[in-house]
C-alpha atoms as a PDB file:
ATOM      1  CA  UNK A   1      -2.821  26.945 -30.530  1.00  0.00           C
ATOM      2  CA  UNK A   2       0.495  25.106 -29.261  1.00  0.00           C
ATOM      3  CA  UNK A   3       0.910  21.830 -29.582  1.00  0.00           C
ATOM      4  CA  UNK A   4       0.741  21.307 -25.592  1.00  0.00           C
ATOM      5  CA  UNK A   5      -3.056  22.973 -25.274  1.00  0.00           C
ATOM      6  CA  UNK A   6      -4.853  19.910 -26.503  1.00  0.00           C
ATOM      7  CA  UNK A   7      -2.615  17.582 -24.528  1.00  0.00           C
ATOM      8  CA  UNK A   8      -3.218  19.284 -21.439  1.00  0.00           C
ATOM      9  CA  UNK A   9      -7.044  19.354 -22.343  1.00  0.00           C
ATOM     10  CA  UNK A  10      -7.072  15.360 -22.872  1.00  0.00           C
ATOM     11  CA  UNK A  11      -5.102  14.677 -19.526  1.00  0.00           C
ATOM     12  CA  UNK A  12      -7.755  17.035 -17.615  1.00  0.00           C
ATOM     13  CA  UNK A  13     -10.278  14.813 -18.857  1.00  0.00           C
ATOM     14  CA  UNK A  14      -8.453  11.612 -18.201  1.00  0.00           C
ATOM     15  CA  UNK A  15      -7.550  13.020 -14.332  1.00  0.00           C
ATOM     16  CA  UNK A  16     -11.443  13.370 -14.194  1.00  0.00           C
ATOM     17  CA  UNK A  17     -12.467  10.088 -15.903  1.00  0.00           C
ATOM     18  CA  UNK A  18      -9.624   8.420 -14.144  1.00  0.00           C
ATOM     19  CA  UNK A  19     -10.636   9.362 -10.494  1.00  0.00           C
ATOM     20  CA  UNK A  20     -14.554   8.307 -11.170  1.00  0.00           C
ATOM     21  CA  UNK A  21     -12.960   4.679 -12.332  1.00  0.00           C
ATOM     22  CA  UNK A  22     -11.351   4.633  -9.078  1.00  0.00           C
ATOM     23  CA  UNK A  23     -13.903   5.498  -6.998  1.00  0.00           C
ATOM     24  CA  UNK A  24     -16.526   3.519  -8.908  1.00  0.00           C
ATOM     25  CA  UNK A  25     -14.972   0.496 -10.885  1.00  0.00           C
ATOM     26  CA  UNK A  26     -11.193  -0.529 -10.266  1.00  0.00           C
ATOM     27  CA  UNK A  27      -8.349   1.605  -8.047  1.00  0.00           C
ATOM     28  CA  UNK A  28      -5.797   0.481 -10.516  1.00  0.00           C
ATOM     29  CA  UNK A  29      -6.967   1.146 -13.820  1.00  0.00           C
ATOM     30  CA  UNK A  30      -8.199   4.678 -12.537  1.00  0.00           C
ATOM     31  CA  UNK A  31      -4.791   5.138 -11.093  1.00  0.00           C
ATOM     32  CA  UNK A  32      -3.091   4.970 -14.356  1.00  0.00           C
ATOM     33  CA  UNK A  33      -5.630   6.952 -16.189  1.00  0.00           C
ATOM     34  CA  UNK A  34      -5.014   9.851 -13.355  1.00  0.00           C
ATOM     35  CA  UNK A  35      -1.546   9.312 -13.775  1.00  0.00           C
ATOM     36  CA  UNK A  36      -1.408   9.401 -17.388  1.00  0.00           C
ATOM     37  CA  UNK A  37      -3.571  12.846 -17.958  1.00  0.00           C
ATOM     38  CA  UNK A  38      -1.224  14.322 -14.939  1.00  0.00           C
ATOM     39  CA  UNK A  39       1.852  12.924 -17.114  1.00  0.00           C
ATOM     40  CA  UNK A  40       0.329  14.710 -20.766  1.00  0.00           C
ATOM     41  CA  UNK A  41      -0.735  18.090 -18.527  1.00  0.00           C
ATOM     42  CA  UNK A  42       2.791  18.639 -17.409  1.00  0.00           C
ATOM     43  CA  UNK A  43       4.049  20.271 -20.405  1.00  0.00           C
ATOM     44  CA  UNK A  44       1.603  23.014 -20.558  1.00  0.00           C
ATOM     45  CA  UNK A  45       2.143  24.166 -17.091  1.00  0.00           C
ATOM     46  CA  UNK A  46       5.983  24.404 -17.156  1.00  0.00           C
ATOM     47  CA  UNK A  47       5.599  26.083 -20.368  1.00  0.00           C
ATOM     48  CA  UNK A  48       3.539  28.702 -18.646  1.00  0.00           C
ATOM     49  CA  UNK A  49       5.460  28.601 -15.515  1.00  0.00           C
ATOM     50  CA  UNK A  50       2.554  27.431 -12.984  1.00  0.00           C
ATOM     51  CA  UNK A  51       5.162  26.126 -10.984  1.00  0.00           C
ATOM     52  CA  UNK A  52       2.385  25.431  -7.845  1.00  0.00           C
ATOM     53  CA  UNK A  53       0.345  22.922 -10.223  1.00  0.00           C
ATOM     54  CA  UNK A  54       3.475  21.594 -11.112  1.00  0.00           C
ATOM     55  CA  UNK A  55       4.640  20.725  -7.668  1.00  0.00           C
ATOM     56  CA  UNK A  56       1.168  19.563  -6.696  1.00  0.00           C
ATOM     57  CA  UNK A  57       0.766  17.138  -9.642  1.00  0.00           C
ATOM     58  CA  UNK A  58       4.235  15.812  -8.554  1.00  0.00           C
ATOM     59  CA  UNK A  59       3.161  15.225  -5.156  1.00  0.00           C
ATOM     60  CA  UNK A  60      -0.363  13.665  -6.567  1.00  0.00           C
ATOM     61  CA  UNK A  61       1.850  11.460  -8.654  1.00  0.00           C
ATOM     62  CA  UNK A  62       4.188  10.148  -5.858  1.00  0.00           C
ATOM     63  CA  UNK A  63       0.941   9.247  -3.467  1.00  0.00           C
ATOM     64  CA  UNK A  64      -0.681   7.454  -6.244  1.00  0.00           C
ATOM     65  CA  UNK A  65       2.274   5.562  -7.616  1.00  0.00           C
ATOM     66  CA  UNK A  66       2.927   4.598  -4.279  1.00  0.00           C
ATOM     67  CA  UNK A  67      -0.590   3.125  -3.850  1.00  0.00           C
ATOM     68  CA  UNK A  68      -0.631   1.282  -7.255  1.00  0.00           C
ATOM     69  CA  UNK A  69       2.501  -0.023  -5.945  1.00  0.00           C
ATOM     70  CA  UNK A  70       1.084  -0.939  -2.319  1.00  0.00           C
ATOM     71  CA  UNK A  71      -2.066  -2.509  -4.794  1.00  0.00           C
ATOM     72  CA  UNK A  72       0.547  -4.260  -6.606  1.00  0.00           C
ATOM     73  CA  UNK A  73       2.394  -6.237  -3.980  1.00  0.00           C
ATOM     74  CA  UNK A  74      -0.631  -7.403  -1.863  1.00  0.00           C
ATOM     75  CA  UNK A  75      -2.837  -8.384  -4.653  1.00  0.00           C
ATOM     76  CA  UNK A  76       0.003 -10.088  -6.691  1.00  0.00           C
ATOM     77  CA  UNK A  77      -0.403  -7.800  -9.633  1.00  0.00           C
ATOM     78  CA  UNK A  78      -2.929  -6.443 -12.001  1.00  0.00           C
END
């Protein structure tokens, strides 16, 4: 098994436990768990070329750092 298999298996599970945080306890601490599984998935799918979950994980990333960021400056931080 390569090193990047059980990385992208915890990030899966942190994109999962990340988006039931923000829908059911706090926006910005499921943020960051979404963003850091999408952050330790990367690797496996570049090594295996799926260049369209690539993309889309970059585009998931840029919405929800942009929200944490819109969180951010009209709650006056964490």
């Amino acid at each position: 098994m390569k090193a990047d298999v059980p990385l992208r298996i915890l990030g899966s599970s942190l994109v999962i436990i990340g988006w039931f945080v923000v829908v059911y306890i706090n926006v910005t601490i499921g943020a960051s768990l979404s963003l850091l599984g999408d952050t330790l998935a990367i690797p496996f799918f570049i090594r295996t070329r799926a260049w369209d979950v690539v993309a889309m994980i970059v585009v998931l990333h840029s919405v929800t750092v942009a929200k944490l960021s819109q969180g951010l400056f009209t709650s006056g931080g964490f």
